[in-house]
PDB file of N, CA and C in Angstrom:
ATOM      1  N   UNK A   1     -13.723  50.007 -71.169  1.00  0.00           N
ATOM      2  CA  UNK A   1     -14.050  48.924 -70.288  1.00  0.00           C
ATOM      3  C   UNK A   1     -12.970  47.849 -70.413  1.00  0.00           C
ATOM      4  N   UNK A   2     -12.657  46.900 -69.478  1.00  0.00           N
ATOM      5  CA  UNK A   2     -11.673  45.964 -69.060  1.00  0.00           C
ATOM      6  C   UNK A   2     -12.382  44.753 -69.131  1.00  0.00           C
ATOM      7  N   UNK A   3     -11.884  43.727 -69.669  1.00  0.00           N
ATOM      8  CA  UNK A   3     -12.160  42.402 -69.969  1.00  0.00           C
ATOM      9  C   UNK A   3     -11.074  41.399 -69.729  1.00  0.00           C
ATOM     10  N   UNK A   4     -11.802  41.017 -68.762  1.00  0.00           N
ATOM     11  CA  UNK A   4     -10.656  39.342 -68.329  1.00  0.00           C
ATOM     12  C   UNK A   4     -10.516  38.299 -69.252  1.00  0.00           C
ATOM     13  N   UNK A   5     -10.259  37.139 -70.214  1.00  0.00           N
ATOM     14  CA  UNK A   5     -10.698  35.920 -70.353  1.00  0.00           C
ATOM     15  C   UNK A   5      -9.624  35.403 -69.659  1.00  0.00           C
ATOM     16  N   UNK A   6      -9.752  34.152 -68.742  1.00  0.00           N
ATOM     17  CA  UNK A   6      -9.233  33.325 -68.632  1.00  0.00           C
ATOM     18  C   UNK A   6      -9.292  32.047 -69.774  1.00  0.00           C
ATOM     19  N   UNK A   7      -8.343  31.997 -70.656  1.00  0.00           N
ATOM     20  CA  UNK A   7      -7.751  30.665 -72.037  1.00  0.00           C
ATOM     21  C   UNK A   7      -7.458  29.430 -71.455  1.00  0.00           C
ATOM     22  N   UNK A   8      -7.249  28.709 -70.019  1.00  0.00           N
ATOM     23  CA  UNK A   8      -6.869  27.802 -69.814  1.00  0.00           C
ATOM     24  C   UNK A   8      -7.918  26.883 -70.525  1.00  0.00           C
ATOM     25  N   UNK A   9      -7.614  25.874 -71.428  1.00  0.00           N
ATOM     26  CA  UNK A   9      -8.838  24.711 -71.598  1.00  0.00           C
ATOM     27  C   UNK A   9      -9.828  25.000 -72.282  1.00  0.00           C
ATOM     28  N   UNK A  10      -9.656  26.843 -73.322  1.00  0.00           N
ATOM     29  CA  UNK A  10     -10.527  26.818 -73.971  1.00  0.00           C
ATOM     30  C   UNK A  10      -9.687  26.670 -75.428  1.00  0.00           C
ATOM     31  N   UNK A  11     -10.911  26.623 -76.775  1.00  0.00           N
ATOM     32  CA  UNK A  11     -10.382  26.747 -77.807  1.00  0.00           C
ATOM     33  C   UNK A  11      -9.763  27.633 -78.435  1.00  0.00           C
ATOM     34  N   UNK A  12      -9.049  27.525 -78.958  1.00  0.00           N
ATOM     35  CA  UNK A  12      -8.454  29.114 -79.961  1.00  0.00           C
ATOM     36  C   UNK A  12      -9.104  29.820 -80.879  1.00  0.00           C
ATOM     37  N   UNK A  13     -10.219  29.101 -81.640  1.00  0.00           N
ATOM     38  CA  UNK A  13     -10.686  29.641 -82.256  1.00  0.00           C
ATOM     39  C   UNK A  13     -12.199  30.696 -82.028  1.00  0.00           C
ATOM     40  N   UNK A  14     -12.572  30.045 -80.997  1.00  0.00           N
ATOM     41  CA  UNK A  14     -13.621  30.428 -79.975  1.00  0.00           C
ATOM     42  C   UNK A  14     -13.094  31.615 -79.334  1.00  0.00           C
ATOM     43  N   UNK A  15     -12.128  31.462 -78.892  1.00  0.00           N
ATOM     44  CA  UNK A  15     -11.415  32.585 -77.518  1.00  0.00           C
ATOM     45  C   UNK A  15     -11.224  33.485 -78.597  1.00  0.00           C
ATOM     46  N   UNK A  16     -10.531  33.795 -79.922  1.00  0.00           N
ATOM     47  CA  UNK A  16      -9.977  34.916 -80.527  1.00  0.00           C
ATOM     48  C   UNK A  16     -11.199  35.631 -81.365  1.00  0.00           C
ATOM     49  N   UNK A  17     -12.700  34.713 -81.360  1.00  0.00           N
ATOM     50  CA  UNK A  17     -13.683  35.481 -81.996  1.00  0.00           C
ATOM     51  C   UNK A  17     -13.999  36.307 -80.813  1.00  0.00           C
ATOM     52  N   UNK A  18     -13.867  35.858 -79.272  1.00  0.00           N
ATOM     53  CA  UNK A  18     -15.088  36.076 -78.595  1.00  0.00           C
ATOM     54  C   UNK A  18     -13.557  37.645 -78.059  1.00  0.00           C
ATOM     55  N   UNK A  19     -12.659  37.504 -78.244  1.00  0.00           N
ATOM     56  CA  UNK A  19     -11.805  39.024 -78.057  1.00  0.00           C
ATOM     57  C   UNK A  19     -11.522  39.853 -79.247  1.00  0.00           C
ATOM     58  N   UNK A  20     -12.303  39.244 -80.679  1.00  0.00           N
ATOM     59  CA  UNK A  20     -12.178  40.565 -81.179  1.00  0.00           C
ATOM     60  C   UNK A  20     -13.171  41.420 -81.166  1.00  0.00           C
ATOM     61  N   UNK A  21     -14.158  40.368 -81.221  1.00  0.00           N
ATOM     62  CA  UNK A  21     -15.549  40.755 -81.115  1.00  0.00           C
ATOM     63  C   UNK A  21     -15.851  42.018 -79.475  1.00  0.00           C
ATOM     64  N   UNK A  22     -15.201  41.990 -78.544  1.00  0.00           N
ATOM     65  CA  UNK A  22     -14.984  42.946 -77.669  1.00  0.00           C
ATOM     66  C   UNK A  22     -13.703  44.213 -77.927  1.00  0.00           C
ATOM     67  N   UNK A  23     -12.626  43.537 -78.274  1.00  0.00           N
ATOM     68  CA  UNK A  23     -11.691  44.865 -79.165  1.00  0.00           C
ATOM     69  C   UNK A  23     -12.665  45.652 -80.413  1.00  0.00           C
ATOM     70  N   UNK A  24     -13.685  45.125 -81.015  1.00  0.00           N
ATOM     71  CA  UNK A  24     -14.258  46.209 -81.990  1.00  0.00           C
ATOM     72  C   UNK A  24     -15.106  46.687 -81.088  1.00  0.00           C
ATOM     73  N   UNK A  25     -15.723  46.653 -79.919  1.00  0.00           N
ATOM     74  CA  UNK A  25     -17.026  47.349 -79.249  1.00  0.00           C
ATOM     75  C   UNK A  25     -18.176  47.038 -79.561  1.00  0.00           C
ATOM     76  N   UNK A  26     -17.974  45.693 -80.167  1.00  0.00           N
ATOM     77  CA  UNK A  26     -19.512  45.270 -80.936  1.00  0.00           C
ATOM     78  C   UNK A  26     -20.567  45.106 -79.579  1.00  0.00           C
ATOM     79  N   UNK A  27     -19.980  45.126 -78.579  1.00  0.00           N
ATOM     80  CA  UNK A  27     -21.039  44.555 -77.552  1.00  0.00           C
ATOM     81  C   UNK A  27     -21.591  46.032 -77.207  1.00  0.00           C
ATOM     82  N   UNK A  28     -21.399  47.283 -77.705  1.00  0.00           N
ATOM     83  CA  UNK A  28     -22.121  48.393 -76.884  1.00  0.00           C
ATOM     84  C   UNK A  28     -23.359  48.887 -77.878  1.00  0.00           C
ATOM     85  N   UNK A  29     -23.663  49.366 -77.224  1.00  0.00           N
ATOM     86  CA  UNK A  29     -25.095  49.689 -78.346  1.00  0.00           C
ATOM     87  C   UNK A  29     -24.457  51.108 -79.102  1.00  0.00           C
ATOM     88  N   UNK A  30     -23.692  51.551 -78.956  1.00  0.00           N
ATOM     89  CA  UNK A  30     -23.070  52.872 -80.023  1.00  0.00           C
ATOM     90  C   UNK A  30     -21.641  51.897 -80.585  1.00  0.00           C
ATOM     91  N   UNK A  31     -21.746  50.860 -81.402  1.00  0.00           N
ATOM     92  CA  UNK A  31     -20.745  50.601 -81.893  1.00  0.00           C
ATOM     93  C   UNK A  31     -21.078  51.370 -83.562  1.00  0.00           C
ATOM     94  N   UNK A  32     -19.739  51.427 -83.949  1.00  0.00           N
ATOM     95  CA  UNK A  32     -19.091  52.122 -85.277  1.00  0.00           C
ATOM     96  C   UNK A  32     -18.037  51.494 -85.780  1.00  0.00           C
ATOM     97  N   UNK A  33     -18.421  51.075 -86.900  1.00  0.00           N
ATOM     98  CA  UNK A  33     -17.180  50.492 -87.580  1.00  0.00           C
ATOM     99  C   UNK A  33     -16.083  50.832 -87.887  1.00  0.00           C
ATOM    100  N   UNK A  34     -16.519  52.530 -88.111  1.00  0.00           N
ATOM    101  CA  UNK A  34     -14.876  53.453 -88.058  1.00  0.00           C
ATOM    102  C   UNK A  34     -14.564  53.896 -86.635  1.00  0.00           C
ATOM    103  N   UNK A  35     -14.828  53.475 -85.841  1.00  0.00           N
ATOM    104  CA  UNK A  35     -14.401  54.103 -84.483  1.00  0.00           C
ATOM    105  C   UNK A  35     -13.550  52.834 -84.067  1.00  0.00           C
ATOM    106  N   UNK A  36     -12.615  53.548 -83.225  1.00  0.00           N
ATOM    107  CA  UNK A  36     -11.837  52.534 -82.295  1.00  0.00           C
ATOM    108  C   UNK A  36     -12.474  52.448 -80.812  1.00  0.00           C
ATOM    109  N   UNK A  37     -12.968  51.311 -80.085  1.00  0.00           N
ATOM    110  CA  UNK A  37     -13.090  51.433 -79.264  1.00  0.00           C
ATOM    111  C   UNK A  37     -12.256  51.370 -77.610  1.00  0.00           C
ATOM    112  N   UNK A  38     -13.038  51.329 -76.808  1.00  0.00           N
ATOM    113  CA  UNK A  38     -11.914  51.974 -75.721  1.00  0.00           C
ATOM    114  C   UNK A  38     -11.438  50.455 -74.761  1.00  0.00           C
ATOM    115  N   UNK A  39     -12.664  49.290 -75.065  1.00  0.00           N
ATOM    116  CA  UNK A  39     -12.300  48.423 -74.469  1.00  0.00           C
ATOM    117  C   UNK A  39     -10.712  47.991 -74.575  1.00  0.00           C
ATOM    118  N   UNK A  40     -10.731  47.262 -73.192  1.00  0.00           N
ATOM    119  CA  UNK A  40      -9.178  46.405 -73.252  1.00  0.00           C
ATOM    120  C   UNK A  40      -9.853  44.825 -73.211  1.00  0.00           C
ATOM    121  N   UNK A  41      -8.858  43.938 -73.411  1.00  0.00           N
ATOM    122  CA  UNK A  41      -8.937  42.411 -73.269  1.00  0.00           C
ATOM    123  C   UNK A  41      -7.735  42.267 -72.721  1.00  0.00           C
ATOM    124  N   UNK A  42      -7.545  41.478 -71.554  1.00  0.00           N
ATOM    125  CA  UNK A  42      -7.087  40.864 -71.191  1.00  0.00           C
ATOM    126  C   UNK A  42      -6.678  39.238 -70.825  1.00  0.00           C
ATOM    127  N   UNK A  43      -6.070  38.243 -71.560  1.00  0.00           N
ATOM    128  CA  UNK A  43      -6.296  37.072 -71.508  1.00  0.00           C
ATOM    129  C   UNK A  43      -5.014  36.435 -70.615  1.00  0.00           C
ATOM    130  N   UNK A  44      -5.056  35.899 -69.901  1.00  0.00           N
ATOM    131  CA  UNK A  44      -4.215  35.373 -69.597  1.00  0.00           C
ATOM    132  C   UNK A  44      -4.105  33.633 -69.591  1.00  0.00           C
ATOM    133  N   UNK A  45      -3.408  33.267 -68.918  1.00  0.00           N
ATOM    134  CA  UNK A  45      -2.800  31.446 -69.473  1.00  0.00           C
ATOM    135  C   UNK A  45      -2.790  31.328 -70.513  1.00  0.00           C
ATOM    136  N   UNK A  46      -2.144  31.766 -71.484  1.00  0.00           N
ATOM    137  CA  UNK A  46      -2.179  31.249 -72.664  1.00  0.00           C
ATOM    138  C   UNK A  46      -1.298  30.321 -73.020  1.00  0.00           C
ATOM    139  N   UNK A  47      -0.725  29.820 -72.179  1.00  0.00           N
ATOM    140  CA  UNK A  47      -0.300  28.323 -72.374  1.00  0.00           C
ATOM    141  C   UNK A  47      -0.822  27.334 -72.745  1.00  0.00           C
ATOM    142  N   UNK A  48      -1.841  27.531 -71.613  1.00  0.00           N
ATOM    143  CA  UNK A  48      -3.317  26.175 -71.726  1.00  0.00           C
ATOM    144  C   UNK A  48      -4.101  26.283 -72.885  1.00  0.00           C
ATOM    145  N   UNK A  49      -4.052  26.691 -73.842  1.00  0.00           N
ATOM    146  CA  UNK A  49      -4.987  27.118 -74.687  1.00  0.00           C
ATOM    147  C   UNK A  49      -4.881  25.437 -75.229  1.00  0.00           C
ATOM    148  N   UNK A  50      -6.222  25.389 -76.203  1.00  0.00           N
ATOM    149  CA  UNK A  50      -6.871  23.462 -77.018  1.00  0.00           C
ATOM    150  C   UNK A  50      -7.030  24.433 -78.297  1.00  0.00           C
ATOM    151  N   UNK A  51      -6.390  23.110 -79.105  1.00  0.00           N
ATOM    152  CA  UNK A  51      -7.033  22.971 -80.273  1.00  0.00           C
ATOM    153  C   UNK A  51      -7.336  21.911 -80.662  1.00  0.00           C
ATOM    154  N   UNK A  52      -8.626  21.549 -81.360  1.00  0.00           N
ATOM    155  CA  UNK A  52      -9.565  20.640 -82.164  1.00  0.00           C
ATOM    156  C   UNK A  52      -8.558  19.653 -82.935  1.00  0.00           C
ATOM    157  N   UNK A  53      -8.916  18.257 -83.131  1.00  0.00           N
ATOM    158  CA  UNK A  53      -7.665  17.933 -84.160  1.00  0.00           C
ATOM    159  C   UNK A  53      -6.392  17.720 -84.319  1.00  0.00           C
ATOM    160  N   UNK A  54      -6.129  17.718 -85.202  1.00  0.00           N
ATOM    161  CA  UNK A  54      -4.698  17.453 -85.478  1.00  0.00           C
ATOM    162  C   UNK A  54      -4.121  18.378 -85.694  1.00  0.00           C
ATOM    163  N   UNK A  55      -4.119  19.701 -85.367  1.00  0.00           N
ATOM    164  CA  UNK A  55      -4.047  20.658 -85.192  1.00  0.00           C
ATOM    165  C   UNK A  55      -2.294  21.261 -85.001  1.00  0.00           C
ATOM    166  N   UNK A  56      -2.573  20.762 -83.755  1.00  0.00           N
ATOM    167  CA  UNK A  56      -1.325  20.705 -83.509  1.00  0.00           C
ATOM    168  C   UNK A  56       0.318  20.327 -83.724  1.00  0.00           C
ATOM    169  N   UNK A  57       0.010  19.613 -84.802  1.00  0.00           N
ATOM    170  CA  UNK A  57       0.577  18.716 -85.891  1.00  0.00           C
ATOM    171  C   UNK A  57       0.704  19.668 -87.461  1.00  0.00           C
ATOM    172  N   UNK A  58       0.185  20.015 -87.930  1.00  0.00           N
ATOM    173  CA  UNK A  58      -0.622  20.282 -89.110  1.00  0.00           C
ATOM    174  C   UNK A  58      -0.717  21.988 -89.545  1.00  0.00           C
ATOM    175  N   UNK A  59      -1.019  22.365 -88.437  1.00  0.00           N
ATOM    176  CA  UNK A  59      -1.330  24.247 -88.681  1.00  0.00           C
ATOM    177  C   UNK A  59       0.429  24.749 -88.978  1.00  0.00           C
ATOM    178  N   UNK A  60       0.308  25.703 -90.020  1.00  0.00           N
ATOM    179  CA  UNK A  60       1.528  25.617 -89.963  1.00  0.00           C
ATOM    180  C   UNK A  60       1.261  27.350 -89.756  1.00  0.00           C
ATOM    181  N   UNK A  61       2.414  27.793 -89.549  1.00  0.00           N
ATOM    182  CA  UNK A  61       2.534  29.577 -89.477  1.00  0.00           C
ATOM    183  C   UNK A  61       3.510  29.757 -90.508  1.00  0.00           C
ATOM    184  N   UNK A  62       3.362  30.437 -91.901  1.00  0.00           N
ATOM    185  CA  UNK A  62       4.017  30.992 -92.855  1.00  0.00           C
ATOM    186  C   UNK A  62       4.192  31.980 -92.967  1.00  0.00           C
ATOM    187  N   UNK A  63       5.805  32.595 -93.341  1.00  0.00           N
ATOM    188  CA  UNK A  63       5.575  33.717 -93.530  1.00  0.00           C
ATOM    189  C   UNK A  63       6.964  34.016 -94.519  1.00  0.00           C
ATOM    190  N   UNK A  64       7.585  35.125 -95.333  1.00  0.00           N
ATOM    191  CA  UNK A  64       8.797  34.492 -96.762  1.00  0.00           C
ATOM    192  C   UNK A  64       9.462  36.277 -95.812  1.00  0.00           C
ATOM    193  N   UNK A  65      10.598  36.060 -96.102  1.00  0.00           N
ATOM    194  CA  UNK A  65      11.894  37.254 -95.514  1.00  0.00           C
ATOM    195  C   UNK A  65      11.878  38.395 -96.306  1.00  0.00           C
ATOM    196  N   UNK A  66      11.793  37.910 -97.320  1.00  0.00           N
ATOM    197  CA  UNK A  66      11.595  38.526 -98.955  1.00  0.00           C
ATOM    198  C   UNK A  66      13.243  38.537 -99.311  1.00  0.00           C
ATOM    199  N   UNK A  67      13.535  37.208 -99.346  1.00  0.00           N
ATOM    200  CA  UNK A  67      14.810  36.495-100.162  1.00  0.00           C
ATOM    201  C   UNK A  67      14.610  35.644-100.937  1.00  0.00           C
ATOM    202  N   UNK A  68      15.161  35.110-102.427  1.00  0.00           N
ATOM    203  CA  UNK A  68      15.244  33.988-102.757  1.00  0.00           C
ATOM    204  C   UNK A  68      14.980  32.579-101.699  1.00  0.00           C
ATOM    205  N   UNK A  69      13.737  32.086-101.672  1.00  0.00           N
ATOM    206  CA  UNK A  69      14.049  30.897-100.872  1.00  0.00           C
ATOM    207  C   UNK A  69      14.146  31.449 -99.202  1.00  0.00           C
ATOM    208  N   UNK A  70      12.840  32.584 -99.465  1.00  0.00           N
ATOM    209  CA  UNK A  70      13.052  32.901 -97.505  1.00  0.00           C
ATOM    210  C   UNK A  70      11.621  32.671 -97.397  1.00  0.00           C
ATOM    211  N   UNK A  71      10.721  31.066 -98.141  1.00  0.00           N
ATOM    212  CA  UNK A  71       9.616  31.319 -97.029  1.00  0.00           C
ATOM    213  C   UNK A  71      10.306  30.296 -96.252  1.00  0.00           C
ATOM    214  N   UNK A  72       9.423  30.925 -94.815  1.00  0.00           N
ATOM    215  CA  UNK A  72       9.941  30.351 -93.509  1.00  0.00           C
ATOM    216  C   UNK A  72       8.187  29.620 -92.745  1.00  0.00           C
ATOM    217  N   UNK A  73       8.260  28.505 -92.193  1.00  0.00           N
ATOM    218  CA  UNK A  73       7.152  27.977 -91.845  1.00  0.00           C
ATOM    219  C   UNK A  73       7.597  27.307 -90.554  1.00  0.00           C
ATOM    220  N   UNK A  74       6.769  27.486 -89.589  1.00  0.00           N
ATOM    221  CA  UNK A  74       6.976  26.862 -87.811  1.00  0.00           C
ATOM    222  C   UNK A  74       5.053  25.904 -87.665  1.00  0.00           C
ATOM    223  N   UNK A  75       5.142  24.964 -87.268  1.00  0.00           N
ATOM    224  CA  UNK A  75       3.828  24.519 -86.952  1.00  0.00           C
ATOM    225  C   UNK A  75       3.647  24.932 -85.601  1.00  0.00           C
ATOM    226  N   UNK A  76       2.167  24.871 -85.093  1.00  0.00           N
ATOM    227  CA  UNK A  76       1.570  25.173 -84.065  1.00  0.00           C
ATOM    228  C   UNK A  76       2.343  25.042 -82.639  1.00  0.00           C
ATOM    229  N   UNK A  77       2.633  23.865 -82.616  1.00  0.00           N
ATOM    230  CA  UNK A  77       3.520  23.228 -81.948  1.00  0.00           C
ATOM    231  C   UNK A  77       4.807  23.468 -81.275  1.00  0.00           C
ATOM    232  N   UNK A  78       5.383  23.980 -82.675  1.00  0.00           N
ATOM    233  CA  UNK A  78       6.737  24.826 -82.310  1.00  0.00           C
ATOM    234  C   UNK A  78       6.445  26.209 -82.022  1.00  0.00           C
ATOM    235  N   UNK A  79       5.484  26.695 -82.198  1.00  0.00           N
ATOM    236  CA  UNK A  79       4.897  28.132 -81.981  1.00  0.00           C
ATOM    237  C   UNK A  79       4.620  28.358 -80.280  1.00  0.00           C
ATOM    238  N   UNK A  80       3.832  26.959 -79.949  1.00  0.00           N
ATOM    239  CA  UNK A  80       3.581  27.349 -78.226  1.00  0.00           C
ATOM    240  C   UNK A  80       5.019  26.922 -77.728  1.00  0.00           C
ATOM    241  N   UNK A  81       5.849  26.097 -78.301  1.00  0.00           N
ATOM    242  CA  UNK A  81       7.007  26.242 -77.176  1.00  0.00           C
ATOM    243  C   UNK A  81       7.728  27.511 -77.339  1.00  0.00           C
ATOM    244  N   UNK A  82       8.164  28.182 -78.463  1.00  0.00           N
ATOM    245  CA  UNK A  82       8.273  29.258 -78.395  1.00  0.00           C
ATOM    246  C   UNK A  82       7.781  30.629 -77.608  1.00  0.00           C
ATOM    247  N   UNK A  83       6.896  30.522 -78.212  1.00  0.00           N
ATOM    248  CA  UNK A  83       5.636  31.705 -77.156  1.00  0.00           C
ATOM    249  C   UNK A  83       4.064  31.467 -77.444  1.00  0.00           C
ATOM    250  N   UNK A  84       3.522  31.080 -76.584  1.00  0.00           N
ATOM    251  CA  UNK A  84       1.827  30.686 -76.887  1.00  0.00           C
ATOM    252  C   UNK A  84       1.223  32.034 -77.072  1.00  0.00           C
ATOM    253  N   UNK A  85       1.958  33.257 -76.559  1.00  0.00           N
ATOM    254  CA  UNK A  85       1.025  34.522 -76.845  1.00  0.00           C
ATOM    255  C   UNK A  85       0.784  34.717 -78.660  1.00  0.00           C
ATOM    256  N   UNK A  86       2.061  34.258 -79.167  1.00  0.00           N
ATOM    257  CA  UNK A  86       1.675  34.734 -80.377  1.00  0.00           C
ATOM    258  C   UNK A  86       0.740  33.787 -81.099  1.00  0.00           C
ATOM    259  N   UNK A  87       0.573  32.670 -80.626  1.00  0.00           N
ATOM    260  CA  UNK A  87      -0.632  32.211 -81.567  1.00  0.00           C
ATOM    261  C   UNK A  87      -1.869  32.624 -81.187  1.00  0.00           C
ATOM    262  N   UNK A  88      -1.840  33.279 -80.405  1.00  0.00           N
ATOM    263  CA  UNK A  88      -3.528  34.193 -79.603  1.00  0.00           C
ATOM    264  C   UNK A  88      -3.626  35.579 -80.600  1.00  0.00           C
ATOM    265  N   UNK A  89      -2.431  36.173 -80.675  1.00  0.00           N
ATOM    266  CA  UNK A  89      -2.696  37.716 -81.629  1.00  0.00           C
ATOM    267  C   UNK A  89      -2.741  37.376 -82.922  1.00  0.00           C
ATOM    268  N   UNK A  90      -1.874  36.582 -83.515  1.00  0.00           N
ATOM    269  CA  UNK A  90      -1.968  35.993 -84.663  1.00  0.00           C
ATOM    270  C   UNK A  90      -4.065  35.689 -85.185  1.00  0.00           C
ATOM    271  N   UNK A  91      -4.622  34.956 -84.094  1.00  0.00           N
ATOM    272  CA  UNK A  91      -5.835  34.071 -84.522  1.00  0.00           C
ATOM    273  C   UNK A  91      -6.731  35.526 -84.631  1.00  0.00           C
ATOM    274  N   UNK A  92      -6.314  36.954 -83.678  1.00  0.00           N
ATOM    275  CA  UNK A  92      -7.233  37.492 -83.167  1.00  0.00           C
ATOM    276  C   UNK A  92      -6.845  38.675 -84.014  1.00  0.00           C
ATOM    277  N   UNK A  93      -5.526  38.881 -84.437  1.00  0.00           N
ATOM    278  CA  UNK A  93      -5.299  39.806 -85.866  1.00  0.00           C
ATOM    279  C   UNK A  93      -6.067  39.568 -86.624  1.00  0.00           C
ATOM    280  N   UNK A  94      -6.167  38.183 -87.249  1.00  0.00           N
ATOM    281  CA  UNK A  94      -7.379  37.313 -88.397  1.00  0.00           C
ATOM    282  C   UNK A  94      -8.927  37.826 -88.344  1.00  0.00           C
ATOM    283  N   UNK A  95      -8.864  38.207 -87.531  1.00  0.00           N
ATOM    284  CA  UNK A  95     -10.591  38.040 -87.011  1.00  0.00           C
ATOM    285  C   UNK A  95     -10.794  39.688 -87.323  1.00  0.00           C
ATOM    286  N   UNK A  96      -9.567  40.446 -87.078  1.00  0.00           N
ATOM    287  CA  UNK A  96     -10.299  42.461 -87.168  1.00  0.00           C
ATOM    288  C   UNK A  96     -10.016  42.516 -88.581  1.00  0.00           C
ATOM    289  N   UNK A  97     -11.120  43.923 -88.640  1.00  0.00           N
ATOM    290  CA  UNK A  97     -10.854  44.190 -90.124  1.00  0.00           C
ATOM    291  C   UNK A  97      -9.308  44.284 -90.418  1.00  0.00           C
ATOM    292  N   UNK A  98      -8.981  44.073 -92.144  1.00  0.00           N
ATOM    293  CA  UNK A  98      -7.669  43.942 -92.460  1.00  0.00           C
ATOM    294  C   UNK A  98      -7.642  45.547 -93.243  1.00  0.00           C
ATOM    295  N   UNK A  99      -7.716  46.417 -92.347  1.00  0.00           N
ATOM    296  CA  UNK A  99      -7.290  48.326 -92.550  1.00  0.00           C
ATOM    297  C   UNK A  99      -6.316  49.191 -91.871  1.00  0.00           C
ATOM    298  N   UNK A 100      -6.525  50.214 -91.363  1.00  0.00           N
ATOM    299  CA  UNK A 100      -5.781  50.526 -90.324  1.00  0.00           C
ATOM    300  C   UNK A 100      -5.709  50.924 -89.189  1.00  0.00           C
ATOM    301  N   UNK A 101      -7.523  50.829 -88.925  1.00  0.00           N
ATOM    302  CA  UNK A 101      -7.901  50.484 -87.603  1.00  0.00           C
ATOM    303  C   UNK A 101      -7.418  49.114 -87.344  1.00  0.00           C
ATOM    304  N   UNK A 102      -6.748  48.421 -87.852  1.00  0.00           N
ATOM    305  CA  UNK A 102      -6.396  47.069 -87.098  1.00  0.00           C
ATOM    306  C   UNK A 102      -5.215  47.290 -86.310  1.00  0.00           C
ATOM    307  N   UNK A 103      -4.152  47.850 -86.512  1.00  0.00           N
ATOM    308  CA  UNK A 103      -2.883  48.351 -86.000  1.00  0.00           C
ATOM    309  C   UNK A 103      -3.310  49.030 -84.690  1.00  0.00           C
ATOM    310  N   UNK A 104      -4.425  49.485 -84.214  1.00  0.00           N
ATOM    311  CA  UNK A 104      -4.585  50.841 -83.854  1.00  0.00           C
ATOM    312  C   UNK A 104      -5.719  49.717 -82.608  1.00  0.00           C
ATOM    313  N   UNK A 105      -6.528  48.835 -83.411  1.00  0.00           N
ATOM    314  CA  UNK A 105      -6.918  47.834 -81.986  1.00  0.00           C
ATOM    315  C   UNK A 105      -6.724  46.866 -81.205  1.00  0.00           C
ATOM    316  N   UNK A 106      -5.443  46.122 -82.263  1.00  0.00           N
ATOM    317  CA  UNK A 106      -4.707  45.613 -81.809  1.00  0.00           C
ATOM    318  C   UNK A 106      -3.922  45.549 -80.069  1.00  0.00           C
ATOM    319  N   UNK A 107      -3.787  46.620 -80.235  1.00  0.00           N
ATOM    320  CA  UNK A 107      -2.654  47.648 -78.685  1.00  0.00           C
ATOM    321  C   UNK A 107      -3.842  47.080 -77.725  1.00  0.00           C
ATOM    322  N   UNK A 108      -4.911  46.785 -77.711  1.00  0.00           N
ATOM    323  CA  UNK A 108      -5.999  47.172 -76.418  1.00  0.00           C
ATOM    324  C   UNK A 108      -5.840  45.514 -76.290  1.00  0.00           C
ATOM    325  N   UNK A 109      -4.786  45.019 -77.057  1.00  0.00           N
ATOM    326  CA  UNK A 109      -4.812  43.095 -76.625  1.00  0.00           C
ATOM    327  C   UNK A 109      -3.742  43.007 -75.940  1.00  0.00           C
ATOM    328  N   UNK A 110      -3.553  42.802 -74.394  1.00  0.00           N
ATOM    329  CA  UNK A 110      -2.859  42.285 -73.500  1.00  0.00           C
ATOM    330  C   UNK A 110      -2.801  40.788 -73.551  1.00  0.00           C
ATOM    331  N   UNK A 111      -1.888  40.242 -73.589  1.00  0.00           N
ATOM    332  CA  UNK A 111      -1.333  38.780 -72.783  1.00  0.00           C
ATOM    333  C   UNK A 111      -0.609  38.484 -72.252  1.00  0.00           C
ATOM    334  N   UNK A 112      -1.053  37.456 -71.107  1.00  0.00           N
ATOM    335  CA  UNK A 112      -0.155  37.009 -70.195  1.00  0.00           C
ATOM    336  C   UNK A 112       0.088  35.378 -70.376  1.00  0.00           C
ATOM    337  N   UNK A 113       1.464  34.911 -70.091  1.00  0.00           N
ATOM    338  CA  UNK A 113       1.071  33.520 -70.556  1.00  0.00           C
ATOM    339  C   UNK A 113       0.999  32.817 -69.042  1.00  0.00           C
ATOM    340  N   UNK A 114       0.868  33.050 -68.037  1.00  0.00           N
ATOM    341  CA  UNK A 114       0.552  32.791 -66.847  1.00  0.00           C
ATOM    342  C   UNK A 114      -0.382  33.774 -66.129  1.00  0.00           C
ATOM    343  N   UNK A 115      -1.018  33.528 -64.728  1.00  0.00           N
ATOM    344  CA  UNK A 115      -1.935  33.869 -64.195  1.00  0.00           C
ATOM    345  C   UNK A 115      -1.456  35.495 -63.848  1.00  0.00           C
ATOM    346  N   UNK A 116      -2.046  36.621 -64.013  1.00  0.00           N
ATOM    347  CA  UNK A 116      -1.431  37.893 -63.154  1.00  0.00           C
ATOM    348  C   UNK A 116      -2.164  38.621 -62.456  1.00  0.00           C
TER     349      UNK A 116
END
């Protein structure tokens, strides 16, 4: 099954429960925790996306190269001018189990950062 959200003006943290929670199939009555399901999500504007707070300021994205002195950190901020999609897979990676069905439900997350 195919799933729209339109993200303009909603929250991030709201929007990435309410698409993983459809990437696992929790909404069918034969859901399985070891199964992958068949749904897609589709979100688009993810430009417009809100966050709560100071948020925007403050959240930082970490991550180290694996060098002496390679952690590397971008805040929220610099993340949507960059690309707003990745702070949507990022929130919505967080949310699926951390196995290897995550790699595998990941793929069924489309974004667009404008209307399509």
């Amino acid at each position: 099954m195919e799933y729209k959200i339109d993200a303009s003006n909603k929250i991030l943290g709201r929007l990435a429960s309410e698409a993983a929670f459809l990437l696992r199939g929790k909404d069918t009555p034969a859901f399985s925790p070891s199964a992958i399901s068949a749904n897609k999500v589709i979100v688009t504007n993810t430009d417009t996306i809100r966050v709560t707070g100071k948020k925007e300021e403050q959240k930082l994205y970490r991550w180290h190269s694996g060098y002496h002195g390679g952690l590397k950190e971008r805040t929220l901020r610099e993340m949507r001018a960059m690309d707003s999609r990745k702070i949507i897979l990022h929130a919505v990676m967080g949310m699926l189990p951390k196995n290897r069905l995550r790699r595998k439900i990941i793929k069924n997350l489309i974004l667009y950062k404008g209307e399509k």
